[in-house]
PDB file of N, CA and C in Angstrom:
ATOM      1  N   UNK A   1      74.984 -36.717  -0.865  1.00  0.00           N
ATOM      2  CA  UNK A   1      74.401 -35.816   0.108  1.00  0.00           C
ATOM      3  C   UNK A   1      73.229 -36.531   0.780  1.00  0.00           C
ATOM      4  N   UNK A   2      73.431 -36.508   2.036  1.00  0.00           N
ATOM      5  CA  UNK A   2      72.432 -37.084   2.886  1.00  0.00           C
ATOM      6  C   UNK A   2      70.500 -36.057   2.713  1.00  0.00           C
ATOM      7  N   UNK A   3      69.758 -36.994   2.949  1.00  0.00           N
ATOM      8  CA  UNK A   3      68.200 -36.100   3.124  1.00  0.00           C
ATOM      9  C   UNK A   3      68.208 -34.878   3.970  1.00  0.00           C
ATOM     10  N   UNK A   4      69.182 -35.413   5.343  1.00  0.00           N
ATOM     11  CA  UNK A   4      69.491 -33.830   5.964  1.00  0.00           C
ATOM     12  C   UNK A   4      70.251 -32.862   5.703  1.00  0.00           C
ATOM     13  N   UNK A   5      71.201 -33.428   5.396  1.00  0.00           N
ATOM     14  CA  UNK A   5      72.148 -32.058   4.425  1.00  0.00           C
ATOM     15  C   UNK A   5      70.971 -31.249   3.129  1.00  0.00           C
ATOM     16  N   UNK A   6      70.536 -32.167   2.407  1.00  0.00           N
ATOM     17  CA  UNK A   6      69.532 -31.488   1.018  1.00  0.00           C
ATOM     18  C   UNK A   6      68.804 -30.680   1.776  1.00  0.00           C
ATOM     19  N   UNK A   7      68.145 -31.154   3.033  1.00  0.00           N
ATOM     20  CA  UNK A   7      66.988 -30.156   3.802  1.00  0.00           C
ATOM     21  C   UNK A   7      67.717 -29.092   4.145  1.00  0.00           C
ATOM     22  N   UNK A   8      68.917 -28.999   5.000  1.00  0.00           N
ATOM     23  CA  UNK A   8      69.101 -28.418   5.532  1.00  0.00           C
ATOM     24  C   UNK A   8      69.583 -27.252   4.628  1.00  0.00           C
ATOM     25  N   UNK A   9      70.005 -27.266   3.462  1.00  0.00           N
ATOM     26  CA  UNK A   9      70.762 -26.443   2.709  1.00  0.00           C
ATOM     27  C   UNK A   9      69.352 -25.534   1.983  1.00  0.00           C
ATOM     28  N   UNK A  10      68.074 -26.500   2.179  1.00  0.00           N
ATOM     29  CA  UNK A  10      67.272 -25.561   1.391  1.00  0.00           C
ATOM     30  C   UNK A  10      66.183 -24.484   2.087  1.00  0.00           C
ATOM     31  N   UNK A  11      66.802 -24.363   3.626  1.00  0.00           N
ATOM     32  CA  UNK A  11      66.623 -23.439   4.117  1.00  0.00           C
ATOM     33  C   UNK A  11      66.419 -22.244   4.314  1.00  0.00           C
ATOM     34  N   UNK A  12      66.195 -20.969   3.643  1.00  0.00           N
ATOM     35  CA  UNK A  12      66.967 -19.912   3.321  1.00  0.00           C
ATOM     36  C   UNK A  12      67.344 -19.069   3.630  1.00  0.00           C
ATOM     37  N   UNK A  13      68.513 -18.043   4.138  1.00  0.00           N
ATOM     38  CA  UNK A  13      69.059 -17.061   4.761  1.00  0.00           C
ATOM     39  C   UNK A  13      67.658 -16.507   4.681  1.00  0.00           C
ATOM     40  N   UNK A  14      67.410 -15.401   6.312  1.00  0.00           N
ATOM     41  CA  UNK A  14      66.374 -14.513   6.477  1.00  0.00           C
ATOM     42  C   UNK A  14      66.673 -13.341   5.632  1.00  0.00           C
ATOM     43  N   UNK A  15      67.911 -13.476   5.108  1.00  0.00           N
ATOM     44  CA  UNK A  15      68.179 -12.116   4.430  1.00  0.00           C
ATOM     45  C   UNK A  15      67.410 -12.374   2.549  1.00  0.00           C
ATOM     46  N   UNK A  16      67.210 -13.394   2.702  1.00  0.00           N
ATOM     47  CA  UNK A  16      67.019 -13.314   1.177  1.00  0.00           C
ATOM     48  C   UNK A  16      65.642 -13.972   1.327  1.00  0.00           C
ATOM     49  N   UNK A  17      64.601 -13.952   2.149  1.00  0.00           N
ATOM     50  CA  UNK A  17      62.815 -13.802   2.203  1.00  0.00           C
ATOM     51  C   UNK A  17      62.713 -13.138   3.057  1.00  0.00           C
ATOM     52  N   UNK A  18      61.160 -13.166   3.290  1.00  0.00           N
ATOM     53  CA  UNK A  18      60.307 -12.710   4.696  1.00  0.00           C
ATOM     54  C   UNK A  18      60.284 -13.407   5.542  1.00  0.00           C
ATOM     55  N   UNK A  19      60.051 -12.956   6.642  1.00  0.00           N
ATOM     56  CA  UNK A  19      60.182 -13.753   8.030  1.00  0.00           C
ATOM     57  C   UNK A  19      59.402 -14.796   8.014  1.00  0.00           C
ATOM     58  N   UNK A  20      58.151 -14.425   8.040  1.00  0.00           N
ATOM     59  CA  UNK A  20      57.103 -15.636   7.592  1.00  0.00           C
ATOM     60  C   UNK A  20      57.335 -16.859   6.755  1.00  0.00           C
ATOM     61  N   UNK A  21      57.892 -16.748   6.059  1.00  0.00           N
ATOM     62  CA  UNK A  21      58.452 -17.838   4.910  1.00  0.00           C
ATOM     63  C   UNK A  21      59.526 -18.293   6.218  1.00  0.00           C
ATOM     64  N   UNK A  22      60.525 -17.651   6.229  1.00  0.00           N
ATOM     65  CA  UNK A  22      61.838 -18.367   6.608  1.00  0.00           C
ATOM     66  C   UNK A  22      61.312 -18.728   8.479  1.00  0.00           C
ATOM     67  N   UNK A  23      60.355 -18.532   8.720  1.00  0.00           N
ATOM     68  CA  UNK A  23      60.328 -18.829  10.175  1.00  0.00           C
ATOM     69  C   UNK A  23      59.228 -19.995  10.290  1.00  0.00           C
ATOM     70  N   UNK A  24      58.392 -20.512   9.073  1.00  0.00           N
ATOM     71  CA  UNK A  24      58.028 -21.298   8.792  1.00  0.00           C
ATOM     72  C   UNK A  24      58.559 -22.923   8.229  1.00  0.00           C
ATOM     73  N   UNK A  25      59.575 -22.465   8.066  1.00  0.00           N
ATOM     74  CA  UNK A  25      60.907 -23.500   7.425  1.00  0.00           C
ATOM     75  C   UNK A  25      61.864 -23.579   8.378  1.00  0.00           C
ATOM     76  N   UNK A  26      62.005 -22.783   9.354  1.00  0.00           N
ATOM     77  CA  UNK A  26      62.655 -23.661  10.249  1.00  0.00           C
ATOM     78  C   UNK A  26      61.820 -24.261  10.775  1.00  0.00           C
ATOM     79  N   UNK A  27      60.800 -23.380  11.609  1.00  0.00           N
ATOM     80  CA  UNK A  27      60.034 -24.708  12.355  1.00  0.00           C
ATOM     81  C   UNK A  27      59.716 -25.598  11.878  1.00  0.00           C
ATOM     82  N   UNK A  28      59.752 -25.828  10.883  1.00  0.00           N
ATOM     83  CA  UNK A  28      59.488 -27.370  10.505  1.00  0.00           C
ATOM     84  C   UNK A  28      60.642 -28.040  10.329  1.00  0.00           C
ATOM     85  N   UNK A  29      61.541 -27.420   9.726  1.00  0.00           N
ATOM     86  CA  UNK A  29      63.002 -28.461   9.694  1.00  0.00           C
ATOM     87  C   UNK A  29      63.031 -28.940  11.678  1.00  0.00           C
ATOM     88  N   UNK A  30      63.166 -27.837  12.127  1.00  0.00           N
ATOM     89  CA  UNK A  30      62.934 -28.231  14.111  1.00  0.00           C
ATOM     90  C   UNK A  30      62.284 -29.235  14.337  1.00  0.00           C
ATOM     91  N   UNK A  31      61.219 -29.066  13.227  1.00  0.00           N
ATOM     92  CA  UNK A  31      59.879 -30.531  14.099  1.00  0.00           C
ATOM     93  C   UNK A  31      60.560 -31.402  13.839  1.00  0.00           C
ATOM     94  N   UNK A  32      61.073 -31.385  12.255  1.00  0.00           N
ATOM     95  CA  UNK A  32      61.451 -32.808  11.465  1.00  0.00           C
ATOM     96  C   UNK A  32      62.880 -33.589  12.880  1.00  0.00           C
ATOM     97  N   UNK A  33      63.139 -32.944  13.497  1.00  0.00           N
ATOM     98  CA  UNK A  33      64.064 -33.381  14.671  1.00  0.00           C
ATOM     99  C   UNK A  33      63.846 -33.317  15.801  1.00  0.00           C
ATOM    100  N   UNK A  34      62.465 -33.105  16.388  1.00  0.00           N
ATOM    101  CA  UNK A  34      61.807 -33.152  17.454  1.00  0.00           C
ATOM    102  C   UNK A  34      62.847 -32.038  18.066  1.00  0.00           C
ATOM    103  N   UNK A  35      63.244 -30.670  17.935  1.00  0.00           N
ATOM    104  CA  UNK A  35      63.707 -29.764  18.477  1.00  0.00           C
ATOM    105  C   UNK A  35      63.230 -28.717  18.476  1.00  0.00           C
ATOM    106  N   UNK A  36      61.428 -28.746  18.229  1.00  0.00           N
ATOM    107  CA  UNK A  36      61.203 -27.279  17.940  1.00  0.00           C
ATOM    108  C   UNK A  36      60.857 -26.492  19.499  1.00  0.00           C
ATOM    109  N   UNK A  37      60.649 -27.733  20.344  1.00  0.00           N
ATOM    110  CA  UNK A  37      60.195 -27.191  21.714  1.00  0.00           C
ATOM    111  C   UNK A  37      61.261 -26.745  21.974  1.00  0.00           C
ATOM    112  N   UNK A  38      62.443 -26.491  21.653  1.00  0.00           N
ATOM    113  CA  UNK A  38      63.421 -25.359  22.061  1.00  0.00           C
ATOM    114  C   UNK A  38      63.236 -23.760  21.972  1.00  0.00           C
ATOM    115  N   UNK A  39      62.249 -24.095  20.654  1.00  0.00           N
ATOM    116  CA  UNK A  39      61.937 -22.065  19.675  1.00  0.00           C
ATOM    117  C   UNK A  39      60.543 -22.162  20.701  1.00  0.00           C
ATOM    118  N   UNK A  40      60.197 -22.876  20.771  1.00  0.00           N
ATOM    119  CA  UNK A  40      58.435 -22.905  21.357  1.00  0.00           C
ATOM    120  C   UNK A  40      58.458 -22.644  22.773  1.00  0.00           C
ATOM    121  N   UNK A  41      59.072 -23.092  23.131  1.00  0.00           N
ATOM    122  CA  UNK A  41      58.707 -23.061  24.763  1.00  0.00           C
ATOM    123  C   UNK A  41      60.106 -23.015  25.947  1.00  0.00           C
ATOM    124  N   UNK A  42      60.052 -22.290  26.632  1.00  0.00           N
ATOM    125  CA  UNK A  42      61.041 -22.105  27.692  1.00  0.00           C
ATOM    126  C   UNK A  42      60.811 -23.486  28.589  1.00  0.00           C
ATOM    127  N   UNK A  43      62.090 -24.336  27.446  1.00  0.00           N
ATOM    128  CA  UNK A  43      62.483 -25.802  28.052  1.00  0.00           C
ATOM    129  C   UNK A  43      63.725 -25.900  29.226  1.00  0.00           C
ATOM    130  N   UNK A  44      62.690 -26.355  30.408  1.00  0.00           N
ATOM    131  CA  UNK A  44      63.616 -26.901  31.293  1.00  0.00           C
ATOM    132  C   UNK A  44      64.832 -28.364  31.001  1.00  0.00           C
ATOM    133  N   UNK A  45      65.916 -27.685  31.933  1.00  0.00           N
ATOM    134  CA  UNK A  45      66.425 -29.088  31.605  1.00  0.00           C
ATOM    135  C   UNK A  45      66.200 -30.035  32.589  1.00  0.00           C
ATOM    136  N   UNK A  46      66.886 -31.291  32.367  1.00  0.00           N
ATOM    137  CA  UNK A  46      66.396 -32.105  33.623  1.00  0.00           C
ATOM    138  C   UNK A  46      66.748 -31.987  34.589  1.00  0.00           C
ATOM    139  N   UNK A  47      66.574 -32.792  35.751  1.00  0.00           N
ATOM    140  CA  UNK A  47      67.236 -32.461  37.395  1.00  0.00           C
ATOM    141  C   UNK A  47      68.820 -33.043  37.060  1.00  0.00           C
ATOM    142  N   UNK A  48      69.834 -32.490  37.931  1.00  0.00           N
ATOM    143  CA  UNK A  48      71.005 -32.306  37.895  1.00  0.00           C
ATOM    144  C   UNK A  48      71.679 -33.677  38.399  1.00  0.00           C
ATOM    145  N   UNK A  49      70.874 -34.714  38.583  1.00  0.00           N
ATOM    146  CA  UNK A  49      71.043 -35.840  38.970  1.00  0.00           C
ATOM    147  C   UNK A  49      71.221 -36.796  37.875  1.00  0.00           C
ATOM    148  N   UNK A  50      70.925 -36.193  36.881  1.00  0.00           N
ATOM    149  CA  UNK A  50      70.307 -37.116  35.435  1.00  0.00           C
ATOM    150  C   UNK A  50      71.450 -36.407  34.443  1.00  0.00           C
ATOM    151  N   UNK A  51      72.685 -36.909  34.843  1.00  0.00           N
ATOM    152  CA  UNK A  51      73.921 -36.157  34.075  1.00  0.00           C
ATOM    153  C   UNK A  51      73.613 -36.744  32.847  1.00  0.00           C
ATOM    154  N   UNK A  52      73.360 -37.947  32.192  1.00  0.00           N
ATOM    155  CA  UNK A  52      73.085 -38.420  30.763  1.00  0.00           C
ATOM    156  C   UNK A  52      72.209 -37.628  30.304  1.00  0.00           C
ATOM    157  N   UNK A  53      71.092 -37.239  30.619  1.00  0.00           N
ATOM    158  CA  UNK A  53      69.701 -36.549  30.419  1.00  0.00           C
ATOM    159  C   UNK A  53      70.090 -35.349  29.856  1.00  0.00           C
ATOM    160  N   UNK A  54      70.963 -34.628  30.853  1.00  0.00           N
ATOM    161  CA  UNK A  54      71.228 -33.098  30.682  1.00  0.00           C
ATOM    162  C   UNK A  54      71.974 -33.166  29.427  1.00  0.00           C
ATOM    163  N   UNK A  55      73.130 -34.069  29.151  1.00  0.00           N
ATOM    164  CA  UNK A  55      74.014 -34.108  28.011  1.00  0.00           C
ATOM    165  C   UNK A  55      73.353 -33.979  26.678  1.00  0.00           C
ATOM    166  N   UNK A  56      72.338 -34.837  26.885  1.00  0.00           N
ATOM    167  CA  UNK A  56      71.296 -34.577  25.597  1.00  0.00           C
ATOM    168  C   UNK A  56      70.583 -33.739  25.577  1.00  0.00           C
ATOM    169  N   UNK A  57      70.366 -33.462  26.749  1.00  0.00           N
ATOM    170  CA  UNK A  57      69.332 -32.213  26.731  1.00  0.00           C
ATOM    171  C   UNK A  57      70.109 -31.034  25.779  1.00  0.00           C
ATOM    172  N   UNK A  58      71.657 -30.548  26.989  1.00  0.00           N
ATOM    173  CA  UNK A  58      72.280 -29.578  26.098  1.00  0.00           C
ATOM    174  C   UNK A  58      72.625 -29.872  24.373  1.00  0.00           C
ATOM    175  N   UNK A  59      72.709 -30.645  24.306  1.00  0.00           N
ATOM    176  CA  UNK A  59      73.154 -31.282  22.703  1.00  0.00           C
ATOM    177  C   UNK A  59      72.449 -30.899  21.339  1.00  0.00           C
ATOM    178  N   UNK A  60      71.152 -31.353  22.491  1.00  0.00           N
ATOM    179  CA  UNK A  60      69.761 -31.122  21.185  1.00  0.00           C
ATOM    180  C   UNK A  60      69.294 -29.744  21.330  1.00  0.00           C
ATOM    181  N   UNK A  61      69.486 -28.632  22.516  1.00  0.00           N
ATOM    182  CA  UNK A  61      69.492 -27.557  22.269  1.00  0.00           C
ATOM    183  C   UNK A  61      70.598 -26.686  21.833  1.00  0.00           C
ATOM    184  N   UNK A  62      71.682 -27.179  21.654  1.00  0.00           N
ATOM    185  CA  UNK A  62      72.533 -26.443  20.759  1.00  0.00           C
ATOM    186  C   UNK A  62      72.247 -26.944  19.490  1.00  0.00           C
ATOM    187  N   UNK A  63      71.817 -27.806  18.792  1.00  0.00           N
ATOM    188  CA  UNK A  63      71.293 -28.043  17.377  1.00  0.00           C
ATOM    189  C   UNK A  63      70.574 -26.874  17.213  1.00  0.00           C
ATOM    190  N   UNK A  64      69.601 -26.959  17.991  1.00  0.00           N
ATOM    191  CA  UNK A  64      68.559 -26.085  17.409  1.00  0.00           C
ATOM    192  C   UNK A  64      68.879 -24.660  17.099  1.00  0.00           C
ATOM    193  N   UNK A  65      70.262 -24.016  18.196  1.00  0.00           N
ATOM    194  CA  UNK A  65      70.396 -22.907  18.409  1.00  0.00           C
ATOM    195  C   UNK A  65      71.161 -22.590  16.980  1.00  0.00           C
ATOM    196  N   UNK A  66      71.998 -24.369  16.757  1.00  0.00           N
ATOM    197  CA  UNK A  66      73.015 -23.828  15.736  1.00  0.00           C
ATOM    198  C   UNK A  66      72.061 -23.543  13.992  1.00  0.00           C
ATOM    199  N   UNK A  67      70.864 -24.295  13.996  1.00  0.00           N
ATOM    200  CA  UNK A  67      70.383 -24.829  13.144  1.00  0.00           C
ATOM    201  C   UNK A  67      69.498 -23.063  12.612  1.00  0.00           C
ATOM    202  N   UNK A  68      69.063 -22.437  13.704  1.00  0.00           N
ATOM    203  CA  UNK A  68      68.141 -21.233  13.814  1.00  0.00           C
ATOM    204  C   UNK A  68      69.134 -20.382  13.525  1.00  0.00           C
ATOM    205  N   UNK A  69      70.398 -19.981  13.912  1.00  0.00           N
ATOM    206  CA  UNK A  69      71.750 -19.273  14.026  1.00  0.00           C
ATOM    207  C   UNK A  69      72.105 -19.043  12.533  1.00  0.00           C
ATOM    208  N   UNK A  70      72.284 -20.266  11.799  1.00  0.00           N
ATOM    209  CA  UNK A  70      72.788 -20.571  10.448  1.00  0.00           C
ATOM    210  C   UNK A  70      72.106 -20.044   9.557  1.00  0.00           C
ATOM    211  N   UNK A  71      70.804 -19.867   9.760  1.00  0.00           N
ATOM    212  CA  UNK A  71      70.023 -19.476   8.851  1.00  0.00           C
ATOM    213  C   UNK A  71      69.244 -18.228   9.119  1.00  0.00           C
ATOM    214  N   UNK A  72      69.707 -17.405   9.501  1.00  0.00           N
ATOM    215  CA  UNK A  72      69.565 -16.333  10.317  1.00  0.00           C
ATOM    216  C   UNK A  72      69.742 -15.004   9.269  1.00  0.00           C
ATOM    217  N   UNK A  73      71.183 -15.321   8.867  1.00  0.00           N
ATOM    218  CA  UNK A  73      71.373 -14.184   7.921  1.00  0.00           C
ATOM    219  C   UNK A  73      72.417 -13.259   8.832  1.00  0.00           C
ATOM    220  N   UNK A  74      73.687 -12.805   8.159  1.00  0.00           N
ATOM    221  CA  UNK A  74      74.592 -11.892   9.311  1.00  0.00           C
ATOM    222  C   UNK A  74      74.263 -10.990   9.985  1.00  0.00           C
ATOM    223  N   UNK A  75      73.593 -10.421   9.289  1.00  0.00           N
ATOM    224  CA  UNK A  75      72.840  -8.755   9.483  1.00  0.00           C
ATOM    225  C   UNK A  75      71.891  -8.834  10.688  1.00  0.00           C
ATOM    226  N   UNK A  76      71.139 -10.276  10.940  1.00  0.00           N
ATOM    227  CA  UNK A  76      70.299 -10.729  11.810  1.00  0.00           C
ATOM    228  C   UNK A  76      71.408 -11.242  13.017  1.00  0.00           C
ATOM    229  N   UNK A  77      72.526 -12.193  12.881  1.00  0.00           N
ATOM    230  CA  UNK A  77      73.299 -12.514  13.835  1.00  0.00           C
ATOM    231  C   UNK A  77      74.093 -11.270  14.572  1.00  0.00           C
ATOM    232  N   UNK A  78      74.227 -10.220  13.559  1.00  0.00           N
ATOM    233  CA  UNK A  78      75.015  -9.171  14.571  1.00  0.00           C
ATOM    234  C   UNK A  78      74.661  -8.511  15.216  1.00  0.00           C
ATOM    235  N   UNK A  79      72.795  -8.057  14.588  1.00  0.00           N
ATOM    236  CA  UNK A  79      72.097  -7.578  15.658  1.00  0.00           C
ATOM    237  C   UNK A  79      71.450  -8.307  16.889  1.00  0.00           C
ATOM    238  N   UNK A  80      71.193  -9.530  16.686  1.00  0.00           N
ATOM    239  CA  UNK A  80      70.181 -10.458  17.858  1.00  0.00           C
ATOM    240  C   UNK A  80      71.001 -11.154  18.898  1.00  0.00           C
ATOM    241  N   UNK A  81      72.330 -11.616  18.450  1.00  0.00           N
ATOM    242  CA  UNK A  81      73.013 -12.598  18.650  1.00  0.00           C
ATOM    243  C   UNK A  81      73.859 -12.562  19.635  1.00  0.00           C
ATOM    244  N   UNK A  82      74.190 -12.357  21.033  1.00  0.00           N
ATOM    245  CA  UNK A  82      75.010 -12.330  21.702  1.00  0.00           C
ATOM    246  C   UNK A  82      75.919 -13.412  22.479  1.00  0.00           C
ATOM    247  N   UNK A  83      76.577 -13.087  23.673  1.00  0.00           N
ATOM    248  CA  UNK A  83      77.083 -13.877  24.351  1.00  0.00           C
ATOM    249  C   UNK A  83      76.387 -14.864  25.221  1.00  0.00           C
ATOM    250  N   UNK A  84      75.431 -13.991  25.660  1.00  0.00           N
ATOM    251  CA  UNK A  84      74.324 -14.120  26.748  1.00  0.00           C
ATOM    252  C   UNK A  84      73.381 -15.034  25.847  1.00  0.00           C
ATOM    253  N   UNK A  85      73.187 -14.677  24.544  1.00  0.00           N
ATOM    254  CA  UNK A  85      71.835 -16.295  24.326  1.00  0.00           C
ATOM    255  C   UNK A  85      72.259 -16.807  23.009  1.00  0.00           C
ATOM    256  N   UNK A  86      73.407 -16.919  22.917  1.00  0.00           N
ATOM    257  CA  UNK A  86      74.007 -17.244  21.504  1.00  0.00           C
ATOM    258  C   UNK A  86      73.892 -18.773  21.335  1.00  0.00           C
ATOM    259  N   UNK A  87      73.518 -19.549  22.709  1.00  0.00           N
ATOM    260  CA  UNK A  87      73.246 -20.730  22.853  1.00  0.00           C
ATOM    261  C   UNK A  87      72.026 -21.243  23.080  1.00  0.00           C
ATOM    262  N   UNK A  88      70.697 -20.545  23.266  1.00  0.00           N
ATOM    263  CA  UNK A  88      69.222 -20.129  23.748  1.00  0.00           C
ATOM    264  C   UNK A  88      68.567 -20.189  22.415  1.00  0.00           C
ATOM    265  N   UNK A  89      67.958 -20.995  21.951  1.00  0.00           N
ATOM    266  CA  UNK A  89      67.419 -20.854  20.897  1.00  0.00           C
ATOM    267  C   UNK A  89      66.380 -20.445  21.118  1.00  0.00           C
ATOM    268  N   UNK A  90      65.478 -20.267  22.237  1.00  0.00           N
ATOM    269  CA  UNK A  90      63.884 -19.690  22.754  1.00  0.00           C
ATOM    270  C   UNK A  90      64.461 -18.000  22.613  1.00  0.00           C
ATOM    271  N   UNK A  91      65.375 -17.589  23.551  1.00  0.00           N
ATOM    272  CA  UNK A  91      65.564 -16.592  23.451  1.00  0.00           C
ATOM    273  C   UNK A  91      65.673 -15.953  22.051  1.00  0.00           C
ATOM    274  N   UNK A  92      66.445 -16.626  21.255  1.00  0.00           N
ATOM    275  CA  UNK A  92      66.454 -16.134  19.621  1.00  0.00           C
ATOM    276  C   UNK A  92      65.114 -15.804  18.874  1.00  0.00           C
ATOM    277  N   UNK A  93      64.429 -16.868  18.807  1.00  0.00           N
ATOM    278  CA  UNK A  93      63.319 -16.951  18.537  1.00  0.00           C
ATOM    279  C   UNK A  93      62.605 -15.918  18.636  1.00  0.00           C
ATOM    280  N   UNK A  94      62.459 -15.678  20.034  1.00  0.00           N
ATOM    281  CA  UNK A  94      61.507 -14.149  20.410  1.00  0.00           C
ATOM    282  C   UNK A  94      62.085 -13.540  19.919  1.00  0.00           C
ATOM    283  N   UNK A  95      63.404 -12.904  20.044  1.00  0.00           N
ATOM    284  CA  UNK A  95      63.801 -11.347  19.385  1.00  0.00           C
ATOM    285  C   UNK A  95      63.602 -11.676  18.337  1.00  0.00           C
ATOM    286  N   UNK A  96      63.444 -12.595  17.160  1.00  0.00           N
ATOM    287  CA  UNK A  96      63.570 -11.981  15.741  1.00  0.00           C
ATOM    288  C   UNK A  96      62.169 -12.474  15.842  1.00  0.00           C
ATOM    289  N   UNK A  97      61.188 -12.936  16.629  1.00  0.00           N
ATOM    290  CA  UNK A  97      59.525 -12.985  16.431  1.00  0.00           C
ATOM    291  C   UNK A  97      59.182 -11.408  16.308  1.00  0.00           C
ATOM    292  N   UNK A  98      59.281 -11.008  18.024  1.00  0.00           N
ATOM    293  CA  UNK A  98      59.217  -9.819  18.497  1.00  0.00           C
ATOM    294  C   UNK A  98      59.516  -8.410  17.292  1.00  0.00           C
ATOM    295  N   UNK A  99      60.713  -8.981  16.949  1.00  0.00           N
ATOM    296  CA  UNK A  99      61.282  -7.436  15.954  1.00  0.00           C
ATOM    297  C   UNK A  99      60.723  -7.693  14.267  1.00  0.00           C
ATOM    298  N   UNK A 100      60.387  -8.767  13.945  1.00  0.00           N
ATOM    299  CA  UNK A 100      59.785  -8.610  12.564  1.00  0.00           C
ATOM    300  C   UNK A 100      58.179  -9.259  12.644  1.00  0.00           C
ATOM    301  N   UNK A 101      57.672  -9.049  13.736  1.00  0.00           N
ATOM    302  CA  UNK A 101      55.943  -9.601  13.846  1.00  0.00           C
ATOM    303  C   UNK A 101      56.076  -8.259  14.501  1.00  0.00           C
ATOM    304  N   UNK A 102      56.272  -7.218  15.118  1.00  0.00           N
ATOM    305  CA  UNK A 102      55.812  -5.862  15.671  1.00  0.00           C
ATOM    306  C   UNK A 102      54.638  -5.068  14.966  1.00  0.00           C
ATOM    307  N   UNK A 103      53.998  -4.516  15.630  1.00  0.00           N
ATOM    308  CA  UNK A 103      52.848  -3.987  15.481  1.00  0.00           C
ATOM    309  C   UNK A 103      53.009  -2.469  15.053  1.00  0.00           C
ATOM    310  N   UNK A 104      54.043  -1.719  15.850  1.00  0.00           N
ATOM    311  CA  UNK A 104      54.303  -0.443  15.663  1.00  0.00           C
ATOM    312  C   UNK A 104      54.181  -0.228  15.013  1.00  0.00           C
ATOM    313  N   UNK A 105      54.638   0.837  14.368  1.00  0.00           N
ATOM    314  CA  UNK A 105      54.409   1.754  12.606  1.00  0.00           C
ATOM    315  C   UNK A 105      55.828   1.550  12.088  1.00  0.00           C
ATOM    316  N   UNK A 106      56.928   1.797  13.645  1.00  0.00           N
ATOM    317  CA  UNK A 106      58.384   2.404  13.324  1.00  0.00           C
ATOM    318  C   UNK A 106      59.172   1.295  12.968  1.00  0.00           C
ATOM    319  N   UNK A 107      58.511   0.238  13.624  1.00  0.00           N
ATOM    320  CA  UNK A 107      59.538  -1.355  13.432  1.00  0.00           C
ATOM    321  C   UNK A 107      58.493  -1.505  12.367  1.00  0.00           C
ATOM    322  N   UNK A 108      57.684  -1.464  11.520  1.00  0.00           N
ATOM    323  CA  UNK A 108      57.175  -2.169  10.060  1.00  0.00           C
ATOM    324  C   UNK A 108      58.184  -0.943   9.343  1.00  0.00           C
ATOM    325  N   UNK A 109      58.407  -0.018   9.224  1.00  0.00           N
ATOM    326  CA  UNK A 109      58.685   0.847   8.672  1.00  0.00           C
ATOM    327  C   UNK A 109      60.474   0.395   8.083  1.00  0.00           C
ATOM    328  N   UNK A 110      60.753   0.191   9.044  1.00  0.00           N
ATOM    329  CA  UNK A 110      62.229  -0.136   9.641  1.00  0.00           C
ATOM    330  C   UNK A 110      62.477  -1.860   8.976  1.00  0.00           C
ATOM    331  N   UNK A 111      61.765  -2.951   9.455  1.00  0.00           N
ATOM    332  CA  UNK A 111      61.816  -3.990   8.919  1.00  0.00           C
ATOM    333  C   UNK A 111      61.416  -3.796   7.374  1.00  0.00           C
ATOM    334  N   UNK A 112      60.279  -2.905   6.358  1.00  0.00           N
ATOM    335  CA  UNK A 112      60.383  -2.797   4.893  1.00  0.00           C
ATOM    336  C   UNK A 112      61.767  -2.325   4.172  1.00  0.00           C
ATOM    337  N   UNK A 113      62.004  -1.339   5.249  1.00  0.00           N
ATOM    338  CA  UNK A 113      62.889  -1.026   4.450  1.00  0.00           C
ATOM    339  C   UNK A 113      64.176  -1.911   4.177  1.00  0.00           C
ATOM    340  N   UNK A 114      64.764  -2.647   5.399  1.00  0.00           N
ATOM    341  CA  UNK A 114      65.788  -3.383   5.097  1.00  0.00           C
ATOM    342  C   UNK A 114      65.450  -4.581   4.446  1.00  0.00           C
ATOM    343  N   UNK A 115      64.285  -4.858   3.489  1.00  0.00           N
ATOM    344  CA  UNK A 115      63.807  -6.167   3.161  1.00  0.00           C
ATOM    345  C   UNK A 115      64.286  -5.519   1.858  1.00  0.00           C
TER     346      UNK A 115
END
């Protein structure tokens, strides 16, 4: 087993910690591949002239999407996960920031209980 396979496996489904834990472990598995500016920041791709550029561009943001996706947990993929950003790893990011960092009463209420 390669260092990235061992890392990658010791990841852990969001279903089995807290967000905090598991959103702390990806971003760092992300850094460890210079892909976290995918979860971080609404990354442009390059100009449309730079067909090599873009190839990698898309490449290394589907890692990330697949890498955030995997470790997600089902229960998290069936609710967050669509057609529309199933490839968007920024977009992912926010909804499960957004829905388990909420302030409300009704989403802490709602996120304890399914923990």
């Amino acid at each position: 087993m390669t260092s990235e396979q061992s890392t990658r496996y010791s990841i852990p489904s969001l279903s089995n910690t807290t967000f905090a834990t598991w959103k702390t472990q990806v971003l760092v598995y992300c850094m460890e591949y210079k892909l976290d500016d995918f979860l971080l920041k609404d990354t442009e791709p390059p100009p449309a002239a730079e067909v090599d550029k873009i190839e990698v561009f898309e490449s290394r943001r589907k890692k990330a999407a697949g890498i955030f996706t995997r470790c997600m947990g089902q229960t998290n993929k069936n609710r967050f996960v669509n057609n529309n950003n199933w490839r968007n790893p920024r977009k992912l990011w926010l909804l499960l920031s957004n829905h388990y960092e909420s302030k409300a009463a009704d989403n802490q209420a709602k996120v304890y209980q399914a923990f």
